[in-house]
Protein backbone atom coordinates (compact mmCIF):
# COMPACT_ATOMS: atom_id res chain seq x y z
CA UNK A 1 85.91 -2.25 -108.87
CA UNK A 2 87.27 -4.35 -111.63
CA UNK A 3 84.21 -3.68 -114.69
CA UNK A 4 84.95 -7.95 -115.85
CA UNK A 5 83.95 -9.16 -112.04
CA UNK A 6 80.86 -6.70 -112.06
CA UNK A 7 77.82 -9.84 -112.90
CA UNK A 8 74.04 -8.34 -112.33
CA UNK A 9 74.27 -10.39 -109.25
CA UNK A 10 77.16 -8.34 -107.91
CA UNK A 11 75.66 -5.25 -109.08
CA UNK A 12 72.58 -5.35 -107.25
CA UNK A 13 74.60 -6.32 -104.27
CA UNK A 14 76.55 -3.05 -104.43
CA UNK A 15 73.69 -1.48 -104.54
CA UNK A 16 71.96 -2.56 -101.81
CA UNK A 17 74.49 -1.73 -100.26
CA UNK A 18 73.21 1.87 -99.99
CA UNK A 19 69.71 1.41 -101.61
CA UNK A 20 66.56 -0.01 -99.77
CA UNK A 21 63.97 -2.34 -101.81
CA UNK A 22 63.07 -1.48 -105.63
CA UNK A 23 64.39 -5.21 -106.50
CA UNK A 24 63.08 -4.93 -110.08
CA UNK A 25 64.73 -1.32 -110.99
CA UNK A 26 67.97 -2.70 -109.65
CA UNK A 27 67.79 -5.90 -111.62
CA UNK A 28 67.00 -3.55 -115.03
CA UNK A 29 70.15 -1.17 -114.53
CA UNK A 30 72.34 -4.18 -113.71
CA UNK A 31 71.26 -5.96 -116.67
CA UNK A 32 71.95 -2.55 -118.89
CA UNK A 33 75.23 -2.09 -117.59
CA UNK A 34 76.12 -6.20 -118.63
CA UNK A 35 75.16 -5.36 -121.33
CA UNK A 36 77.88 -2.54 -122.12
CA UNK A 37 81.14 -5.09 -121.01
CA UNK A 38 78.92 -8.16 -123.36
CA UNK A 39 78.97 -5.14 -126.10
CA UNK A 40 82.15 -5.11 -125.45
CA UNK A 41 83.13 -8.45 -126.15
CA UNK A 42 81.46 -8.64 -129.63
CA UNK A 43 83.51 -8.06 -133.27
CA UNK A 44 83.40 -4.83 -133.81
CA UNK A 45 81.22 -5.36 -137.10
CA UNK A 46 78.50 -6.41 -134.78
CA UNK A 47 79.41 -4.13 -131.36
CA UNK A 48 78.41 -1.22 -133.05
CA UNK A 49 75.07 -2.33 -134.11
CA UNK A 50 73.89 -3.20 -131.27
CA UNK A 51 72.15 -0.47 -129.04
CA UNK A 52 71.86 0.61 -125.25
CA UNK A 53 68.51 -0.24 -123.97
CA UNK A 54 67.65 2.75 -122.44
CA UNK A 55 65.04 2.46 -118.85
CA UNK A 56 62.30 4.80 -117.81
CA UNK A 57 62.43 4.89 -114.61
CA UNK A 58 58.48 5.40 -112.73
CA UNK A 59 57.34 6.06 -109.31
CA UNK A 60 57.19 9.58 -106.72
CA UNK A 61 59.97 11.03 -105.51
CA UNK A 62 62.61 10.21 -102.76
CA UNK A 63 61.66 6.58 -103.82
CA UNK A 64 65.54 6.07 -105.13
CA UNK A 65 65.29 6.72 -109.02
CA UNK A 66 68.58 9.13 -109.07
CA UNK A 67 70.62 7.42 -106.34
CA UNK A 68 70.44 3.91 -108.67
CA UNK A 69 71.51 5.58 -111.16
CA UNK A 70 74.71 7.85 -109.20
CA UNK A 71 75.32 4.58 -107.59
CA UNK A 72 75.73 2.56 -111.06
CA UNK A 73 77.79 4.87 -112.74
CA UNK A 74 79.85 5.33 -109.27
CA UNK A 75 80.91 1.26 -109.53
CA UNK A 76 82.12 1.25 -112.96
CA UNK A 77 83.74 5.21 -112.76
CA UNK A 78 81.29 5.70 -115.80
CA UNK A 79 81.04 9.84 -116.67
CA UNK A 80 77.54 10.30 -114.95
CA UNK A 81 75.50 13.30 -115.11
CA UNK A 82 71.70 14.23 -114.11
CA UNK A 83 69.98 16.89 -115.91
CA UNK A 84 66.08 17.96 -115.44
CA UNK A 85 63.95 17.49 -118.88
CA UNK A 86 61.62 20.57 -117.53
CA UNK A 87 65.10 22.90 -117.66
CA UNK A 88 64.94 22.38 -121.30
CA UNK A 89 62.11 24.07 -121.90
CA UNK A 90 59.81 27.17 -120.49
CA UNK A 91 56.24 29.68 -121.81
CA UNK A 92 57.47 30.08 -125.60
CA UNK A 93 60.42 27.42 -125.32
CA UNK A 94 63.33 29.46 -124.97
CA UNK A 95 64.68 26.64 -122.69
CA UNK A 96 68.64 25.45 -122.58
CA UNK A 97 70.04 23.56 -125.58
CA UNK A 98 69.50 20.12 -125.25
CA UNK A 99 73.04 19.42 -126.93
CA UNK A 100 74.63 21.17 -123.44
CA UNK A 101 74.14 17.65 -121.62
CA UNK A 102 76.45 15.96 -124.04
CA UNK A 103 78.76 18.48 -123.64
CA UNK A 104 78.54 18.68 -119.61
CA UNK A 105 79.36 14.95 -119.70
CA UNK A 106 82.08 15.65 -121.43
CA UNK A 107 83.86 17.93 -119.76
CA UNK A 108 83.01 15.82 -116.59
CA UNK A 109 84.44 12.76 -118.24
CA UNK A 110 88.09 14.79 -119.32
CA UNK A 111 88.23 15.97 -115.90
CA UNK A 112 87.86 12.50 -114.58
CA UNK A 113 90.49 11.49 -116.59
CA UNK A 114 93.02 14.33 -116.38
CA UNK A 115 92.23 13.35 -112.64
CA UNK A 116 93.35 9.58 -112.79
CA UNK A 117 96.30 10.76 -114.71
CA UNK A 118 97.48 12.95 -112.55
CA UNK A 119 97.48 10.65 -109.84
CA UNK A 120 99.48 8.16 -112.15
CA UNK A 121 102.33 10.98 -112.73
CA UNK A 122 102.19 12.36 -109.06
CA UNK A 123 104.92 10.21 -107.43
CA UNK A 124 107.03 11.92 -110.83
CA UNK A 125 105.87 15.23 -110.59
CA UNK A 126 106.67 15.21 -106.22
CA UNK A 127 110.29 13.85 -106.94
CA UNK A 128 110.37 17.21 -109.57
CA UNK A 129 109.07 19.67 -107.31
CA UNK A 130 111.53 18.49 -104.55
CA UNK A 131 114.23 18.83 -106.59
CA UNK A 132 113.64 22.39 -108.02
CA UNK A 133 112.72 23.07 -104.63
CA UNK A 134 116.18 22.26 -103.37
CA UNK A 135 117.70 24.13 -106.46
CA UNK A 136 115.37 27.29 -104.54
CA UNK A 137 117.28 26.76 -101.50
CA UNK A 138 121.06 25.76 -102.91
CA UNK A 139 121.13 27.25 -106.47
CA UNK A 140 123.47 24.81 -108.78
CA UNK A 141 127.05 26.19 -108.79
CA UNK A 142 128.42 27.66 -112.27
CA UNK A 143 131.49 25.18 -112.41
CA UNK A 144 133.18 27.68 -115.29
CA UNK A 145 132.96 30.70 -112.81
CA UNK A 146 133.07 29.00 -109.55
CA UNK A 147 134.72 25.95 -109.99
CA UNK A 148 136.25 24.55 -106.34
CA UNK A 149 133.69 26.57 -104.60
CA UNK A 150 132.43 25.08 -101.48
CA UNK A 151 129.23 24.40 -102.29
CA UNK A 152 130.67 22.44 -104.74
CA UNK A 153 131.15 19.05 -105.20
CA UNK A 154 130.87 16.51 -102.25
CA UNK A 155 130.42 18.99 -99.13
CA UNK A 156 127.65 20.66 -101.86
CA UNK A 157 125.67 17.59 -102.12
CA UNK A 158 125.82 16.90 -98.36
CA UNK A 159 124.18 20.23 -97.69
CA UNK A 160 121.79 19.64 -100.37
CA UNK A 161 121.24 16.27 -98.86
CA UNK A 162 120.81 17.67 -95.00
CA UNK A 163 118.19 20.40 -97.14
CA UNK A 164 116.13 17.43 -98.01
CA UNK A 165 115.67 15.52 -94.93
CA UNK A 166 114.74 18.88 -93.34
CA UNK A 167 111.81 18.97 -95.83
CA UNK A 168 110.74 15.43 -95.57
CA UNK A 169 110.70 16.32 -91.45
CA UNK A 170 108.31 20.10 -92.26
CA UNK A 171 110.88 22.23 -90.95
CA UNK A 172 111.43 24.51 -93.42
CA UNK A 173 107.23 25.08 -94.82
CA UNK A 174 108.03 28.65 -93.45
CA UNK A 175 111.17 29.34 -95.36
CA UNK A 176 110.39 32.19 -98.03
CA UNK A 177 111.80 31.40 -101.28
CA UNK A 178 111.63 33.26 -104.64
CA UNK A 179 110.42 31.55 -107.21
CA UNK A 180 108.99 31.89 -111.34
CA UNK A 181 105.30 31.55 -111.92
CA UNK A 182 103.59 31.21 -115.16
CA UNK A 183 101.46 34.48 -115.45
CA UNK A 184 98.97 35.25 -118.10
CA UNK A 185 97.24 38.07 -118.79
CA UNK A 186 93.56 37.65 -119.29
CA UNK A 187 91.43 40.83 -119.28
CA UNK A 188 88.53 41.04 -117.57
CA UNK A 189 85.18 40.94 -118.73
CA UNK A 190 81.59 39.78 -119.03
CA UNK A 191 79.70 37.50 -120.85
CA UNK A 192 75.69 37.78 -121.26
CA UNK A 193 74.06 34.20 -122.28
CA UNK A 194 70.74 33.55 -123.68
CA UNK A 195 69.07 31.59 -125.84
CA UNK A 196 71.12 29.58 -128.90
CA UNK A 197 74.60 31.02 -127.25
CA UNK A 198 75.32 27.78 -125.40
CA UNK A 199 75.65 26.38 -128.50
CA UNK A 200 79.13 28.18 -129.17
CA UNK A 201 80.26 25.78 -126.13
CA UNK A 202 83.53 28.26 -126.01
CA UNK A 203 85.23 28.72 -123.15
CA UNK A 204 85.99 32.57 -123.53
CA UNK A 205 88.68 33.05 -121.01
CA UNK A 206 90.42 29.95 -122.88
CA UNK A 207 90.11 31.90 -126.15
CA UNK A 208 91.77 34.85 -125.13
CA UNK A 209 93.98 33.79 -123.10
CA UNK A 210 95.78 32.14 -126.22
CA UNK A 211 95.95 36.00 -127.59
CA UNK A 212 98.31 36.92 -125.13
CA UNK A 213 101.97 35.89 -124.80
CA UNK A 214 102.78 33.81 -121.78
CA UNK A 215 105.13 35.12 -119.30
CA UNK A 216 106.91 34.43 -115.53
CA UNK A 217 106.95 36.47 -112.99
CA UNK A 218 108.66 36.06 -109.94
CA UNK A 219 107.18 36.36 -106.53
CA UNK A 220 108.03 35.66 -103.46
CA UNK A 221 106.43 32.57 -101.76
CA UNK A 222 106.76 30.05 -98.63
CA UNK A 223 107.75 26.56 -99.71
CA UNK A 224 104.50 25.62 -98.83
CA UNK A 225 102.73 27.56 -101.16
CA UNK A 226 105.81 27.16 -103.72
CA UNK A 227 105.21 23.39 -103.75
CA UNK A 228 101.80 23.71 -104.87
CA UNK A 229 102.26 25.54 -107.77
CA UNK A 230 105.65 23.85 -108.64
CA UNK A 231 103.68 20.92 -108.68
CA UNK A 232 101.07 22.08 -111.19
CA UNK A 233 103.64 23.35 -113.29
CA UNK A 234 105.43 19.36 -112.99
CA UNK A 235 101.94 17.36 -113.74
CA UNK A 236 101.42 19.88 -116.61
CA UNK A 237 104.42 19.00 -118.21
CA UNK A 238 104.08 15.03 -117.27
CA UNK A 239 100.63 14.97 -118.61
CA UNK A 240 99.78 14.76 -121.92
CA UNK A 241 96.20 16.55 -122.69
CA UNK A 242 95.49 15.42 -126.31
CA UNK A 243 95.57 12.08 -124.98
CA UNK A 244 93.43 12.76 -121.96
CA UNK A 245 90.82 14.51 -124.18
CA UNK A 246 91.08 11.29 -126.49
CA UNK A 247 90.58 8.60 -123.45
CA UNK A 248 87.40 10.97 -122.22
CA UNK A 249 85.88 11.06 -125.34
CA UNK A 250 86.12 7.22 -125.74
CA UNK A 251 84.95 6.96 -122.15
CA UNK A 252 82.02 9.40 -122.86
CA UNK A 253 81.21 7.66 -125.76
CA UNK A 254 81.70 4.23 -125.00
CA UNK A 255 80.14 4.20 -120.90
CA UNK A 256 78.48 7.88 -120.30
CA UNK A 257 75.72 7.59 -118.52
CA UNK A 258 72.96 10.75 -118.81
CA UNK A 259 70.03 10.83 -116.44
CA UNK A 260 67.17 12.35 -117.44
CA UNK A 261 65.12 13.24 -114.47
CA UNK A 262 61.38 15.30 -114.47
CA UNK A 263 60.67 13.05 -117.92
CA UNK A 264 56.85 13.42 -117.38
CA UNK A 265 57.38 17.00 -117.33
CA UNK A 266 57.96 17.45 -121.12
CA UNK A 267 55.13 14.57 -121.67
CA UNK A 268 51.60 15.69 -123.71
CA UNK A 269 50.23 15.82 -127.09
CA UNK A 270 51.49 18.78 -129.39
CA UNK A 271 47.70 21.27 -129.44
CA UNK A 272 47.73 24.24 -130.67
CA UNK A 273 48.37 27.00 -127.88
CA UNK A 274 49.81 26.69 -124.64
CA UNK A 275 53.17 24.63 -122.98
CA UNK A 276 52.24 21.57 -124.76
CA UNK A 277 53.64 22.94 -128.37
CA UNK A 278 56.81 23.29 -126.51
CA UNK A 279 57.04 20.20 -124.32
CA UNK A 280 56.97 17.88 -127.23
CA UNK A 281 59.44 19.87 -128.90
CA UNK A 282 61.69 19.45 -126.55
CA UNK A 283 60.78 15.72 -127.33
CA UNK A 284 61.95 16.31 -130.62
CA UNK A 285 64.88 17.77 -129.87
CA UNK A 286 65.97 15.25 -127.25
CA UNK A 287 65.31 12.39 -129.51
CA UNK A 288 68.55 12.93 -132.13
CA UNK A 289 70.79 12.74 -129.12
CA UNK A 290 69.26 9.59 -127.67
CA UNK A 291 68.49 7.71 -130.97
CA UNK A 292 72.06 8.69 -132.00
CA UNK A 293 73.63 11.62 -133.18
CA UNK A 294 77.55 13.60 -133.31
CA UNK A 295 77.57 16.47 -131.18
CA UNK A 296 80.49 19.41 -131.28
CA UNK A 297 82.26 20.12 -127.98
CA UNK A 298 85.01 22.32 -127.25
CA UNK A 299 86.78 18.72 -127.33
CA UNK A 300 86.01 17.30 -130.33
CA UNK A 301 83.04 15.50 -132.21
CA UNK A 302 81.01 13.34 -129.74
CA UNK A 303 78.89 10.70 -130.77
CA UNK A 304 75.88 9.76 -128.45
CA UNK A 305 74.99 6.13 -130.13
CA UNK A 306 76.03 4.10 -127.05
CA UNK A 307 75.54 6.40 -124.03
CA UNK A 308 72.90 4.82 -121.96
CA UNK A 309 70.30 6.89 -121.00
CA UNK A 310 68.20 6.36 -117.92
CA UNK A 311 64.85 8.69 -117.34
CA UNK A 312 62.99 8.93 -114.52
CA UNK A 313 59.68 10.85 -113.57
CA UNK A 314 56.00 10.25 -111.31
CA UNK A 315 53.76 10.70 -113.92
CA UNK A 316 51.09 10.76 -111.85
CA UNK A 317 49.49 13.28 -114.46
CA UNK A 318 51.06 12.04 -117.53
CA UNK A 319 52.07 8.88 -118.73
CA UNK A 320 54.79 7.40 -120.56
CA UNK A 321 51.91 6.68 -123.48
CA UNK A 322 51.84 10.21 -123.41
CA UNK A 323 55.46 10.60 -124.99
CA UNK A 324 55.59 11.02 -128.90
CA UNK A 325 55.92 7.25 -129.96
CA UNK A 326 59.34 7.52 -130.83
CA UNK A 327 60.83 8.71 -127.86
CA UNK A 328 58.60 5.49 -126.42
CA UNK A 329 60.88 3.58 -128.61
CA UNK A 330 63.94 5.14 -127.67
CA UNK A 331 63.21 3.82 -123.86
CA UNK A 332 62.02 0.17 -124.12
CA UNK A 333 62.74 -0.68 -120.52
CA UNK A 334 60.15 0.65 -118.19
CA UNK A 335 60.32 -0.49 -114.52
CA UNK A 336 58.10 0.98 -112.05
CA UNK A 337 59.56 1.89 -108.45
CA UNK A 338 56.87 1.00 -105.76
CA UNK A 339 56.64 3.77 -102.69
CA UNK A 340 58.34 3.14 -99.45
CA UNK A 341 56.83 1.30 -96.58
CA UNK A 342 57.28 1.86 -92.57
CA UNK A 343 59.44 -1.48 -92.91
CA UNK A 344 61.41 0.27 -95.53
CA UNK A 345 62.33 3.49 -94.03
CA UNK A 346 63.49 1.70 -90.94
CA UNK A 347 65.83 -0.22 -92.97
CA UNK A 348 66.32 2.96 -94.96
CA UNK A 349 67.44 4.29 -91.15
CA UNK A 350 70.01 1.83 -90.20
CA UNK A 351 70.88 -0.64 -92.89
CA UNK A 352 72.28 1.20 -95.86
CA UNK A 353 76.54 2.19 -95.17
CA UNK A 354 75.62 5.68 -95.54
CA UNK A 355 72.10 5.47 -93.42
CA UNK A 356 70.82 8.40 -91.56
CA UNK A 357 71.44 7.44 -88.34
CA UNK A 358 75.35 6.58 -88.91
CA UNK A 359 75.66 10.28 -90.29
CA UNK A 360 74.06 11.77 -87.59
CA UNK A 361 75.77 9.91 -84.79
CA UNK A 362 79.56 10.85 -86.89
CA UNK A 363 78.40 14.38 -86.85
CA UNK A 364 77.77 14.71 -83.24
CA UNK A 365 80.59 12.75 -82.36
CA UNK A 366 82.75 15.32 -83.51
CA UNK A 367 81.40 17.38 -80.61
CA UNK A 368 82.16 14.16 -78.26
CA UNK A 369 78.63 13.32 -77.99
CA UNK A 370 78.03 9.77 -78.84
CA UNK A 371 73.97 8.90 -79.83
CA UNK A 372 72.41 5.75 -78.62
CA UNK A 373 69.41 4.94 -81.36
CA UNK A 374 67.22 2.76 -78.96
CA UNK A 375 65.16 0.25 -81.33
CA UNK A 376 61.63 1.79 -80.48
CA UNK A 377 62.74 5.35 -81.63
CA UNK A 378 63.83 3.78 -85.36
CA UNK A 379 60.74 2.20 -85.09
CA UNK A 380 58.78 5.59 -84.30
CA UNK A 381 60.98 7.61 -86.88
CA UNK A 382 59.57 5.54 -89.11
CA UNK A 383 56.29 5.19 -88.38
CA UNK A 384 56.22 9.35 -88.46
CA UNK A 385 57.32 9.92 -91.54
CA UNK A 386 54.94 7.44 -93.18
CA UNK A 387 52.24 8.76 -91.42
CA UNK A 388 53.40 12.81 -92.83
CA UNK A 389 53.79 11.49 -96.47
CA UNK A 390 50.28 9.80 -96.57
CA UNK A 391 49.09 13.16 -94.99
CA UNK A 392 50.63 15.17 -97.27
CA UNK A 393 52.52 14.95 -100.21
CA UNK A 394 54.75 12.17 -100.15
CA UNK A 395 58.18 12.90 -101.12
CA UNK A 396 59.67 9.28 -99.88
CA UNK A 397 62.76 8.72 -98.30
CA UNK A 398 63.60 12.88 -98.59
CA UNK A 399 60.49 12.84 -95.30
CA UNK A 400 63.26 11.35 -93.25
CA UNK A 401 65.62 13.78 -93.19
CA UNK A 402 63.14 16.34 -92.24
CA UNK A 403 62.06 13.89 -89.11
CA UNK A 404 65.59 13.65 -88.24
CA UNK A 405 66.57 17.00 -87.71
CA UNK A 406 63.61 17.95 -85.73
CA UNK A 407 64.46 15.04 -83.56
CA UNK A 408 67.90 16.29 -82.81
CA UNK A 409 67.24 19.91 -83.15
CA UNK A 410 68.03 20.84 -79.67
CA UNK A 411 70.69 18.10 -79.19
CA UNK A 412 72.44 19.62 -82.73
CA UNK A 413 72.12 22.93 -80.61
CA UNK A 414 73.29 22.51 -77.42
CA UNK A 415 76.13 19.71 -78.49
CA UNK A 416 79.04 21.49 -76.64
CA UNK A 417 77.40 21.45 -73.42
CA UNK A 418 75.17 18.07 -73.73
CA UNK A 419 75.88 14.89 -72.13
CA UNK A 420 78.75 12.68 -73.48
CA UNK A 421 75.96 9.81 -73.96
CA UNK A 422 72.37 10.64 -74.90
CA UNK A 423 69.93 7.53 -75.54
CA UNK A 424 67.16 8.46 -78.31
CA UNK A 425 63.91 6.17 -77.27
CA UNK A 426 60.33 6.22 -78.55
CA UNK A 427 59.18 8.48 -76.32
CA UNK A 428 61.88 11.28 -76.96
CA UNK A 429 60.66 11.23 -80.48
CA UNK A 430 57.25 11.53 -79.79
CA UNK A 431 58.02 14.47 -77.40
CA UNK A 432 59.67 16.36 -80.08
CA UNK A 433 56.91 15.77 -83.11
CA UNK A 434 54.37 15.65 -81.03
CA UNK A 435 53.20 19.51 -81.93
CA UNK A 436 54.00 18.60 -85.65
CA UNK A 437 51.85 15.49 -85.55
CA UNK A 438 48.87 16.80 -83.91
CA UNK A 439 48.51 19.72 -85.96
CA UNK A 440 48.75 18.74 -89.74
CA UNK A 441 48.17 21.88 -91.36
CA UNK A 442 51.12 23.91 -89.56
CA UNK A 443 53.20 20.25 -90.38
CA UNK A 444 52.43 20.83 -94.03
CA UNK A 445 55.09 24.63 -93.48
CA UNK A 446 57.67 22.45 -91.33
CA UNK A 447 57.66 19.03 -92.96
């Protein structure tokens, strides 16, 4: 979707396209991401003053914190990554380098775009591969050595010709041709990470591989097989990876998106023994890269000014207060997600394009069993899985898909010899949770 047509209005209707409720998150996020193509539009003495405003995101989970966020960067084809805040640190913080989520975004962000232009060279690189796949099966006549051969001239072009349209019709995948592969030699070996080493960001195998001198070897291959790697070998040579790595970097820099999940994890006053000494200094180290900061990557210098950062946690023990004040300031947008509803998980059930129930139904289809959802069943669905998260813990939308597959366990089971038409009603889901229900504390090992 075209980034200039993308209003908040329009964003938030994309996204409820697939999200249920939180109204006020959605508004937030669509405002933030306006606010990249308004950034945009400025002089670029004032674009590069002015700042993302980063969100904290509040509520339990399975409420929809990560999927507004996936689904944001998804309609703009931002470079989108989640990390956890807790994997950052552990007893004694010897936790992953907080500089490794730049990076990650990075290399998502130049495989996007080595992607896209791959796609843009592939008509090219086909029309290649065809032809040096033709050159497999007729080799091109010496003219000095065999010059009024037969293969030569117009009765060689009409074989070549007939060779063709017997490829475009499959009939020669089979055919074993011999053909010249790039071949390196890498040697084999292991590498042993810890602590501070994923701050070399080096790519090993790329390293040495460099050491050794590149060679073809020939091998034996259907054309099948042959067109796949004649086809690498064509895109390598169409696309140009210095100006790939360039575009991603700009990308990254420019519309990266980093979520920051398990924020209230890292959240507490520095005292003087225990986790808290290291939770806020993972604060500490986090805050460079969201305030702003140039980070090495085995691509080049990476500055983190403009990503937008989006954080989410419960903090039902913490709160945000609890976050050193400058990583309070770093996040000025805080929108709280309220907990789902009965009324919202049936919607959650049937409304969404990627709901529940349409998944379920496409899956069993495959076995020819089509799935009638009666009304009363959503309804009951629903009702169960509100009912198990006030019970126990309540892990939001995520209850449902727990409810669903011990609905259709023995359907999902028996699908090759079922009925070609099962109706699911009220009472069929009652029948099947009805053990689960009745029973909460063996429902708190199968929920």
């Amino acid at each position: 979707m075209n980034i200039d047509a993308l209003t908040p209005k329009e964003i938030v209707r994309e996204l409820d396209k697939y999200i249920i409720g939180q109204d006020e998150a959605k508004k937030s996020v669509a405002i933030a991401l306006r606010n990249r193509w308004r950034r945009q539009q400025l002089p670029p003495e004032l674009r590069d003053e002015v700042a993302p405003k980063n969100i904290i995101m509040i509520g339990p989970t399975g409420i929809g914190k990560t999927e507004i966020a996936r689904r944001l960067a998804r309609l703009t084809y931002a470079p989108f990554i989640k990390v956890e805040a807790s994997k950052y640190t552990e007893v004694g913080y010897v936790g992953r380098d907080v500089e490794s989520m730049v990076r990650e975004l990075t290399a998502l962000s130049v495989n996007i775009v080595r992607k896209e232009k791959t796609e843009f060279v592939s008509t090219q690189a086909k029309a290649a591969t065809e032809e040096r796949i033709l050159d497999l099966l007729l080799p091109p006549v010496d003219v000095k050595s065999t010059e009024g051969s037969i293969e030569d001239g117009p009765q060689g072009e009409r074989t070549r010709e007939k060779l063709r349209q017997q490829l475009h019709n499959g009939k020669l995948e089979e055919r074993i041709v011999t053909i010249e592969a790039q071949d390196r030699f890498t040697p084999m070996f292991e590498v042993f990470s810890g602590p501070g080493l994923e701050q070399m960001d080096i790519n090993i195998h790329e390293m040495f591989g460099k050491m050794f001198p590149q060679e073809t070897k020939r091998r034996k291959a259907t054309i099948r097989e042959a067109r796949k790697i004649i086809f690498q070998e064509e895109v390598q040579k169409l696309v140009n990876m210095d100006e790939v790595i360039r575009e991603a970097i700009i990308r990254v820099e420019s519309s990266g998106i980093i979520f920051i999940d398990e924020l209230d994890k890292i959240a507490g006053r520095e005292t003087s023994k225990g986790p808290d000494v290291s939770r806020e200094g993972v604060q500490r180290d986090l805050l460079p890269i969201i305030e702003g900061t140039t980070v090495a990557t085995k691509h080049g210098m990476v500055k983190t000014d403009h990503i937008l950062f989006i954080a989410a946690g419960a903090f039902h023990v913490a709160k945000p207060s609890d976050l050193i004040p400058e990583m309070q300031g770093r996040f000025p947008i805080r929108v709280e997600l309220k907990s789902l509803s009965q009324q919202a998980f049936e919607k959650i059930l049937t409304q969404p394009e990627n709901s529940l129930v349409k998944q379920y139904c496409a899956l069993l289809a495959t076995e020819g069993v089509k799935i009638k959802f009666l009304r009363g069943a959503i309804k009951e669905i629903a009702s169960i899985a509100s009912l198990a998260n006030k019970r126990m813990e309540n892990i939001g939308a995520r209850r449902l898909y727990t409810i669903m597959e011990k609905t259709l366990e023995d359907i999902s089971f028996a699908a090759t010899d079922a009925p070609a038409v099962i109706e699911i009603n009220a009472d069929y889901v009652k029948e099947k949770l009805a053990g689960i229900i009745k029973d909460e504390d063996a429902s708190k090992y199968i929920l």
